[in-house]
N, C-alpha and C. Protein backbone atom coordinates (compact mmCIF):
# COMPACT_ATOMS: atom_id res chain seq x y z
N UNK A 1 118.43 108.49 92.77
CA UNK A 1 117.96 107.21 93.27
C UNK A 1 117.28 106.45 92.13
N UNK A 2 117.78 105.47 92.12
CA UNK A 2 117.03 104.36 91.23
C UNK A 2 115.65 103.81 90.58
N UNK A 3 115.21 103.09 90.23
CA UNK A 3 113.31 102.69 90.82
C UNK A 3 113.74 101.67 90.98
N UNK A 4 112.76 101.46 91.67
CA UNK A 4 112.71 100.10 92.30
C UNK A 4 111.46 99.02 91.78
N UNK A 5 112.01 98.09 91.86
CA UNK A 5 110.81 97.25 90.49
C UNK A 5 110.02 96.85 91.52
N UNK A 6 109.08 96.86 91.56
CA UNK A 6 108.12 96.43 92.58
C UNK A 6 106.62 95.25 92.02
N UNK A 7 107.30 94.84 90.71
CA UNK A 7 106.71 93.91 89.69
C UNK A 7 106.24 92.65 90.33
N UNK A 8 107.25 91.55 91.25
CA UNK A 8 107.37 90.94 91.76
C UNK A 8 106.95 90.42 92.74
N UNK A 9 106.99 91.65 93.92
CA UNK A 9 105.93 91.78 95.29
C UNK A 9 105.18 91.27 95.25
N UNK A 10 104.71 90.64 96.76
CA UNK A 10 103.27 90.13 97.16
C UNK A 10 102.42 90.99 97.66
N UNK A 11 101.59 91.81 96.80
CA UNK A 11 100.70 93.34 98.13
C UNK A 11 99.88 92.07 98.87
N UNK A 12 99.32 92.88 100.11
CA UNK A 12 98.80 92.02 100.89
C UNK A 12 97.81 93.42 101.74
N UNK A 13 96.30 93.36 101.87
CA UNK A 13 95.68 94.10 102.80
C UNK A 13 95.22 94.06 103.71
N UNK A 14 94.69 94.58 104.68
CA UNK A 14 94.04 94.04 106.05
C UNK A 14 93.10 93.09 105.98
N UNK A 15 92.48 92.36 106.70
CA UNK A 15 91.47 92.00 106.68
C UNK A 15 90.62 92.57 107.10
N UNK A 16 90.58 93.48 107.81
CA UNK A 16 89.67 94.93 108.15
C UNK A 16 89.53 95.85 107.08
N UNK A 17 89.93 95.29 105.88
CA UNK A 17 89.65 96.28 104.71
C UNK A 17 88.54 96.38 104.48
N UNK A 18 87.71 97.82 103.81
CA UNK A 18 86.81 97.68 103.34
C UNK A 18 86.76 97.29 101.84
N UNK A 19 86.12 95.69 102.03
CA UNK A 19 86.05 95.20 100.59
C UNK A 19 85.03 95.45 99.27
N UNK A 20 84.12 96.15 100.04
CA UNK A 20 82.85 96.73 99.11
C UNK A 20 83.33 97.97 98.38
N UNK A 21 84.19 98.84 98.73
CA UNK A 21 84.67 100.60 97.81
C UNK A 21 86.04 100.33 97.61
N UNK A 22 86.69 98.96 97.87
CA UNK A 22 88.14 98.56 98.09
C UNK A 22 89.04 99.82 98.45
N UNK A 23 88.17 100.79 99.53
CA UNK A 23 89.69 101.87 99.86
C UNK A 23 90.33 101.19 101.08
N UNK A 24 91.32 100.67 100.58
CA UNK A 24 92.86 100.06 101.57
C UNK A 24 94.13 100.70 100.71
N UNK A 25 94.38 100.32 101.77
CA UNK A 25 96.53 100.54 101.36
C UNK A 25 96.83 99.20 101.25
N UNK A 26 97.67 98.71 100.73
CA UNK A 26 98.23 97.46 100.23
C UNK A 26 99.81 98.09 100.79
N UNK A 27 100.25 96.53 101.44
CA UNK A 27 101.51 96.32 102.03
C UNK A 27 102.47 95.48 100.86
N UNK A 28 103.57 95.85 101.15
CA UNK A 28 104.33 94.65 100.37
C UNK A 28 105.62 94.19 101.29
N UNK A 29 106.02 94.04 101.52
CA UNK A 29 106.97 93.81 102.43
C UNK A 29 108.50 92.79 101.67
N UNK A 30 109.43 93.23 101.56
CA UNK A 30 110.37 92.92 100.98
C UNK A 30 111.29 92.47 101.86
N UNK A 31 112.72 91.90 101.67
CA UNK A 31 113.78 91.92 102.40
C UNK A 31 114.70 92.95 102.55
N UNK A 32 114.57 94.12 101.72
CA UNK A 32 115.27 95.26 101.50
C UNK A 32 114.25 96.44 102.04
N UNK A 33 113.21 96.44 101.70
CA UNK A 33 111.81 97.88 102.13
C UNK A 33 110.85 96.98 102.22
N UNK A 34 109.93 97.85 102.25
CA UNK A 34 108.41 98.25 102.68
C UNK A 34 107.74 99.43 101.25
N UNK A 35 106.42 99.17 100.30
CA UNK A 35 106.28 99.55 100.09
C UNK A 35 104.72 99.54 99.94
N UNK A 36 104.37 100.78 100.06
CA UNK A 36 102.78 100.67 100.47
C UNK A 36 102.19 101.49 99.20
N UNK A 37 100.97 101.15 98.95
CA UNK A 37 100.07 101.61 97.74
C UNK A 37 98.52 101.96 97.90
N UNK A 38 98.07 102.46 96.80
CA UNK A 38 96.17 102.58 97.35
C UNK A 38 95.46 101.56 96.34
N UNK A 39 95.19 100.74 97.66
CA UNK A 39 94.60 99.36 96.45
C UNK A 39 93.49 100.18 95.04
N UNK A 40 92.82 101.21 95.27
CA UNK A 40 92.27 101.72 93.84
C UNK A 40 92.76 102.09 93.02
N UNK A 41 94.42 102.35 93.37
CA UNK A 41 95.38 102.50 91.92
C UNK A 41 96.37 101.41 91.81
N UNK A 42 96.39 100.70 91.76
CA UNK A 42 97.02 99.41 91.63
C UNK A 42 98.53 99.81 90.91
N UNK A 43 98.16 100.01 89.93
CA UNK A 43 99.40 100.50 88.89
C UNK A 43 99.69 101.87 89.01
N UNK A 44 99.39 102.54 90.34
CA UNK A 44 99.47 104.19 90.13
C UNK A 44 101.17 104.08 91.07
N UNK A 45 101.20 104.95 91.49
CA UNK A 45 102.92 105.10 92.47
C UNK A 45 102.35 104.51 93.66
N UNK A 46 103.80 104.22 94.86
CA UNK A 46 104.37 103.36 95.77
C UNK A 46 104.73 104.15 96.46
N UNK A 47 104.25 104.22 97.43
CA UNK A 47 106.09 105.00 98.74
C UNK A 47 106.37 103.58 98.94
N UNK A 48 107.76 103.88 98.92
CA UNK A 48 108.77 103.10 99.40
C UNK A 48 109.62 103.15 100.84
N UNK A 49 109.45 102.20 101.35
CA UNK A 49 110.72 102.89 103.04
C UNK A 49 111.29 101.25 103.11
N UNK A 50 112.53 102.11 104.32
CA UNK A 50 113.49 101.43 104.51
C UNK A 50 112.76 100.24 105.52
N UNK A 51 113.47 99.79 105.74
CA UNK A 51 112.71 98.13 107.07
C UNK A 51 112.82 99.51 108.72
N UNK A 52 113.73 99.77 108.28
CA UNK A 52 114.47 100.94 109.90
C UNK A 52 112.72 101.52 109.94
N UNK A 53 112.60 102.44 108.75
CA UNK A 53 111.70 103.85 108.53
C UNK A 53 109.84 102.89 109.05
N UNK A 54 110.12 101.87 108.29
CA UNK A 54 108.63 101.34 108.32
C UNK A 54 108.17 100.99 109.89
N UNK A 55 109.53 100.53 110.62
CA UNK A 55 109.47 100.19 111.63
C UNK A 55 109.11 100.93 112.75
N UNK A 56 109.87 102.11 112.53
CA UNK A 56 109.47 103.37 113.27
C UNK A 56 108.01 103.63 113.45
N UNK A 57 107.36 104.02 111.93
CA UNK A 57 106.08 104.10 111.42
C UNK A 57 105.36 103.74 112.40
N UNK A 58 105.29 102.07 111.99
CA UNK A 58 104.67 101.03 113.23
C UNK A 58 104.40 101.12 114.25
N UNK A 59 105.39 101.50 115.39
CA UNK A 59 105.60 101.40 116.66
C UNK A 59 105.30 102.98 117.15
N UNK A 60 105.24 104.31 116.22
CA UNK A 60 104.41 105.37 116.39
C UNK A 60 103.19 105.01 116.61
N UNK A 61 102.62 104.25 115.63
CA UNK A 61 100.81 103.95 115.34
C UNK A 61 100.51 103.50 116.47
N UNK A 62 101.34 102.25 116.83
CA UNK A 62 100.89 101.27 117.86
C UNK A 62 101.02 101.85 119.39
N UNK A 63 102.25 102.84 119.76
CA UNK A 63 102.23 103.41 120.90
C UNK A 63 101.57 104.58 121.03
N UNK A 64 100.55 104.92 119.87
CA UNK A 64 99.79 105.84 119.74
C UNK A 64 99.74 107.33 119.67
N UNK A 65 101.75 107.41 119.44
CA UNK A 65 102.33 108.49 119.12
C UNK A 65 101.69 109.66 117.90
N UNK A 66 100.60 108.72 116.83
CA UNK A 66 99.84 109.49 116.00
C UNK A 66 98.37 109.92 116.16
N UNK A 67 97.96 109.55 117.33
CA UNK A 67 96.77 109.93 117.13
C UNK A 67 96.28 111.18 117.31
């Protein structure tokens, strides 16, 4: 598998982030994936998922399939 340039992206975090120790995950959201990061490593690695995979994700969290 390839890399994927992720140079470009807009990250974007909650507004429920905590902005004082900045521990969030940063979203990026593409037309192809989803790739999420730890806003304290900015430049560290990415998971990457498909639009399908992220979606799933989502709708676990939200129907509370993870708690």
């Amino acid at each position: 598998m390839s890399a994927i340039d992720l140079s470009q992206v807009a990250w974007r975090r909650s507004a429920r982030c905590d902005t004082v120790n900045a521990g969030c995950v940063e979203v990026a959201m593409h037309e192809d994936f989803v790739a999420v990061r730890d806003s304290k490593d900015p430049g560290g690695p990415a998971l990457v998922f498909t639009r399908l995979e992220w979606q799933v994700f989502v709708d676990a969290v939200t129907s509370g399939e993870l708690a």
